[in-house]
Protein backbone atom coordinates (compact mmCIF):
# COMPACT_ATOMS: atom_id res chain seq x y z
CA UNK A 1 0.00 0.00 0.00
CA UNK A 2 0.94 3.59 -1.20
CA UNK A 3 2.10 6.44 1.51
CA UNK A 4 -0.92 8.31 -0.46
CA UNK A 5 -3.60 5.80 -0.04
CA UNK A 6 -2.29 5.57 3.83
CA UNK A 7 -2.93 9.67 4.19
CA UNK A 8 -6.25 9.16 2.77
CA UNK A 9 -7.11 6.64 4.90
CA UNK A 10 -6.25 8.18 8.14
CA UNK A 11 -7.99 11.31 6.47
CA UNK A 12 -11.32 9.31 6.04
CA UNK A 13 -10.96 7.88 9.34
CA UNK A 14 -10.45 11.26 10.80
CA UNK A 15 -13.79 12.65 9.08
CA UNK A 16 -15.90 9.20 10.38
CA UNK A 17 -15.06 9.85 13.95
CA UNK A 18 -16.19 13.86 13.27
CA UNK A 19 -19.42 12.48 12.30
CA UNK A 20 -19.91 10.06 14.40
CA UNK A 21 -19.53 12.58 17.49
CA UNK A 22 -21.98 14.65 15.89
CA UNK A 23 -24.43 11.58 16.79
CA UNK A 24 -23.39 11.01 19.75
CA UNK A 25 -26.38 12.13 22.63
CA UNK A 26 -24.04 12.72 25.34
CA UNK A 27 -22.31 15.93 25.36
CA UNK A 28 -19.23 14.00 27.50
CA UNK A 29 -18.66 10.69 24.41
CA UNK A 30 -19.09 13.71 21.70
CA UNK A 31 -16.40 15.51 23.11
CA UNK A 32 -14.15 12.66 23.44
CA UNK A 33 -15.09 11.42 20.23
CA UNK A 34 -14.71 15.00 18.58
CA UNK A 35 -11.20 15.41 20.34
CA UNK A 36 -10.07 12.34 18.72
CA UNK A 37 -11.24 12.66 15.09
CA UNK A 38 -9.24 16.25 15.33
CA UNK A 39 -6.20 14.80 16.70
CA UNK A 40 -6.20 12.37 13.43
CA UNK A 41 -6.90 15.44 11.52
CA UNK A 42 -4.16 17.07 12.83
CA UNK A 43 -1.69 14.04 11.93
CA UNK A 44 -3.22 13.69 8.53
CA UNK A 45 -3.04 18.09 7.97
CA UNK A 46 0.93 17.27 9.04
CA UNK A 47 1.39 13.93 6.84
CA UNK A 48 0.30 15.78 3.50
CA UNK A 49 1.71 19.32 4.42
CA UNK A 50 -1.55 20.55 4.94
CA UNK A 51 -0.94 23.14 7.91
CA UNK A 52 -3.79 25.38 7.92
CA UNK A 53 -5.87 21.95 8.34
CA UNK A 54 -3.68 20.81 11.60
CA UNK A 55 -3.23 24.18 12.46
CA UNK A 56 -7.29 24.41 12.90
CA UNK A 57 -7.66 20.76 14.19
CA UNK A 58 -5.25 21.27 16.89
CA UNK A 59 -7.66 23.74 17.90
CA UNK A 60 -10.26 21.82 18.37
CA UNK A 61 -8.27 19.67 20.45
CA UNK A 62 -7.43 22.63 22.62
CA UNK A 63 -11.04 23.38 22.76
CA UNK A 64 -12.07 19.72 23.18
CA UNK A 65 -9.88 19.46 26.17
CA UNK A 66 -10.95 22.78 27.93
CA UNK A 67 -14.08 21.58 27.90
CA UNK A 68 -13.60 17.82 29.30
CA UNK A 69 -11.83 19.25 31.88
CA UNK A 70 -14.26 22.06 32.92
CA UNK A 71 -17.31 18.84 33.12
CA UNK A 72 -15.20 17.00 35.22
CA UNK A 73 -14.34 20.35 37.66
CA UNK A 74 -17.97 21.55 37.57
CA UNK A 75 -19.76 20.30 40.92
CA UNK A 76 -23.54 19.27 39.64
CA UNK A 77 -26.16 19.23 42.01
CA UNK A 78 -28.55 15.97 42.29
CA UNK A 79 -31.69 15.53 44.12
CA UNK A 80 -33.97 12.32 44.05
CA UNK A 81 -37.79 13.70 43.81
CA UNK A 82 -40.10 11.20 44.38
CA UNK A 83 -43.87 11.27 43.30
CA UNK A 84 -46.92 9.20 42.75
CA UNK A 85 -46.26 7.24 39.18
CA UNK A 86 -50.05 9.15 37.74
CA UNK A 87 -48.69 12.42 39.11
CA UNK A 88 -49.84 14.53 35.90
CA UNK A 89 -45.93 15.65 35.97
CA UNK A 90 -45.17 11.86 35.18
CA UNK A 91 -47.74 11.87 32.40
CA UNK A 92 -45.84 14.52 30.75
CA UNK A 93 -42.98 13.18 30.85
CA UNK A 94 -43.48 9.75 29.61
CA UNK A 95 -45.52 11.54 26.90
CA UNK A 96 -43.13 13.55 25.96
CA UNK A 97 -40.14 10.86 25.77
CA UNK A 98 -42.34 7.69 24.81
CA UNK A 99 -40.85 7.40 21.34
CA UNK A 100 -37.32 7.03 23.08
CA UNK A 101 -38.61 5.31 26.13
CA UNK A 102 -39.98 2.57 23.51
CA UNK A 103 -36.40 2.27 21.66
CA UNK A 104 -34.72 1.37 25.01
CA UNK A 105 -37.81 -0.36 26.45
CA UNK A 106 -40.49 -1.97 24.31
CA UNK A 107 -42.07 -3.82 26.78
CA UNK A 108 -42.27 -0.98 29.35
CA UNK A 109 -45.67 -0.46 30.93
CA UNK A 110 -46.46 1.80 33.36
CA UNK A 111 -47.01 0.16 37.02
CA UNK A 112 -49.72 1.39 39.27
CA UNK A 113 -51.15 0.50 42.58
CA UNK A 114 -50.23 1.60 45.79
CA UNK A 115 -46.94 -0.85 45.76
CA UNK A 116 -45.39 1.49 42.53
CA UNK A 117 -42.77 3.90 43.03
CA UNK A 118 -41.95 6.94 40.69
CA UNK A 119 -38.52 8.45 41.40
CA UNK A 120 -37.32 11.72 39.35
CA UNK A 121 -33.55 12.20 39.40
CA UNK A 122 -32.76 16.13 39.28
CA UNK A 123 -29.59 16.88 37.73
CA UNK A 124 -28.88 20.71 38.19
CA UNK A 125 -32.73 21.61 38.59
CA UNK A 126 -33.27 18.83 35.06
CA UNK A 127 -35.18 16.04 35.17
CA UNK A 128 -32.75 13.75 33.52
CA UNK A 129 -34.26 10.17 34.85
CA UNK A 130 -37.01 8.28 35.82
CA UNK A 131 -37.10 5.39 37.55
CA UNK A 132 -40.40 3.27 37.96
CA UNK A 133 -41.28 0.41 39.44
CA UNK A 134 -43.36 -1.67 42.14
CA UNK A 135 -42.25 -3.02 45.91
CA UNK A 136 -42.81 -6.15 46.58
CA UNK A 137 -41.83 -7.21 49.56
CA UNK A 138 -38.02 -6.46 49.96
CA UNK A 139 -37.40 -6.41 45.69
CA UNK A 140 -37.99 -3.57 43.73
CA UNK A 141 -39.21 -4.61 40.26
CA UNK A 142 -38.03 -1.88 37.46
CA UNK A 143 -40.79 -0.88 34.86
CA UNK A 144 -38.60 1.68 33.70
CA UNK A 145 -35.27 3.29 34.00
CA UNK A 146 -34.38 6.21 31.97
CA UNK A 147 -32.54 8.99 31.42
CA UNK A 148 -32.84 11.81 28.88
CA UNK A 149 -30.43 12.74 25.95
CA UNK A 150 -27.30 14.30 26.76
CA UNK A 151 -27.16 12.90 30.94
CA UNK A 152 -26.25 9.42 29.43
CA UNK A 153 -22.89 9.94 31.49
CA UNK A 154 -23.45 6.84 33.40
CA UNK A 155 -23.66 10.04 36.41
CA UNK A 156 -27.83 9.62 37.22
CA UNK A 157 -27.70 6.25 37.52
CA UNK A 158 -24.46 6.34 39.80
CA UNK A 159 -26.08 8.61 41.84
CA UNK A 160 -29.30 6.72 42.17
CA UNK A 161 -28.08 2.98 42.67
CA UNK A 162 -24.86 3.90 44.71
CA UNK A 163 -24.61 7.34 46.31
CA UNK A 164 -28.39 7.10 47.78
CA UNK A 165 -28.76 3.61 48.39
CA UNK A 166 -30.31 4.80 51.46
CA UNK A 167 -33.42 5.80 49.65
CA UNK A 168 -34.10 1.82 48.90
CA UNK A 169 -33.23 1.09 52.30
CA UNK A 170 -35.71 3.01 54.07
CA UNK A 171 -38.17 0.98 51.91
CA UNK A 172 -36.91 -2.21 52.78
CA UNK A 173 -35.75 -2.96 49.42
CA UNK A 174 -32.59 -5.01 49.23
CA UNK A 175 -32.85 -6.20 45.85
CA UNK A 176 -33.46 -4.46 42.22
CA UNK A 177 -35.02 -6.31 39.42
CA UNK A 178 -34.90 -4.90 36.24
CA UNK A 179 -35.65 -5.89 32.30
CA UNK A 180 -32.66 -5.74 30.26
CA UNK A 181 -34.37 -6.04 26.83
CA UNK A 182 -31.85 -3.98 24.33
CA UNK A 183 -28.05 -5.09 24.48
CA UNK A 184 -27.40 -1.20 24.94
CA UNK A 185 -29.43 -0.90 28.04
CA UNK A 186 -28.05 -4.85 29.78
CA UNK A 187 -24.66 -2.80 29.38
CA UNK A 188 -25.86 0.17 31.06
CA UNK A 189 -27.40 -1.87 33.92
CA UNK A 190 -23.85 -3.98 33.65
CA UNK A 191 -21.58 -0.66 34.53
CA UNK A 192 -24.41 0.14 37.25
CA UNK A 193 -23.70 -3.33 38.97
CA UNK A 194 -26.29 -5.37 37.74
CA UNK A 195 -25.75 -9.15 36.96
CA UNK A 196 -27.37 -11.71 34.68
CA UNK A 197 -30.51 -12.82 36.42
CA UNK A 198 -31.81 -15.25 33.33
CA UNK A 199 -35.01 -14.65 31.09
CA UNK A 200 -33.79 -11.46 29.99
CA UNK A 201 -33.74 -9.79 33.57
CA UNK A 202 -30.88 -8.22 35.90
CA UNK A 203 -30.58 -7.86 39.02
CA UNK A 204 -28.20 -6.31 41.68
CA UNK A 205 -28.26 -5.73 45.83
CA UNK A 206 -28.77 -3.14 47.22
CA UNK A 207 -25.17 -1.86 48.94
């Protein structure tokens, strides 16, 4: 293989990764994402000679990493809200989201009954997940467990399962069952300490 057809390739793998960070729903993976496709820019712009092109691409980088950095300085403020799962707040929400909710979920339906739970994570004042589900006895059966575009940091979920495991606690919950039904959301549940529970289900303890 040529040196030219090598600085094209790295050139068209340079533009993929631009593009693919442009799909990318959390702000944190598009930065990351971003920052790399300009770092192969800027070794492609240097390979062929092209300096304005690394010149701007090393830029980016710049800008890339300012940014990174300043999301993992910033202290975000969380809150768990919880309401009743027909609050009219909820309705909204899962109205608003259900095409989504469906993508990640298909099977989801809604629980109700006076043994369902509704819990709202705030993220900075933003509700960025919902958790639903129904006690019974000391398990909590997940319904649903999402989060909203651009919070997909793996941070809600942290929050919820590990920093206020307290909140299952006081409910006498010691065990979380939830559906893992896409591949994308069993790895989710995976990073948030869930394990294989057979049938298509997960489950974890709580800490």
């Amino acid at each position: 293989m040529s040196a030219a057809m090598i600085y094209e390739l790295i050139g068209y793998l340079a533009s993929i990764l631009v593009a693919v960070s442009l799909m990318m729903t959390s702000v944190l993976r598009l930065r990351v994402i971003n920052m790399i496709g300009a770092i192969t820019f800027t070794v492609y712009g240097l390979l062929i000679q092209a300096y304005p092109v690394a010149a701007v691409n090393v830029l980016i980088v710049g800008i890339n990493i300012y940014h990174i950095s300043r999301m993992y300085r910033e202290r975000e403020y969380f809150r768990v809200l919880e309401m009743q799962p027909d609050a009219e707040y909820a309705d909204e929400f899962l109205r608003f989201h259900e095409e989504e909710i469906r993508s990640f979920q298909p099977g989801f339906e809604r629980p109700s009954g006076p043994e369902a739970i509704a819990l709202f994570v705030l993220r900075n004042l933003v509700p960025a997940g919902l958790l639903l589900g129904r006690v019974e006895g000391d398990v909590l059966r997940v319904d649903l467990d999402f989060v909203i575009p651009g919070y997909r940091d793996l941070k809600v979920g942290d929050y919820l399962f590990r920093q206020r495991a307290e909140l299952f606690h006081e409910k006498g919950i010691r065990r979380i069952v939830s559906p893992a039904e896409t591949d994308e959301h069993a790895r989710y549940l995976e990073r948030m300490g869930f394990r294989r529970a057979g049938e298509g289900m997960m489950e974890r303890e709580v800490d």
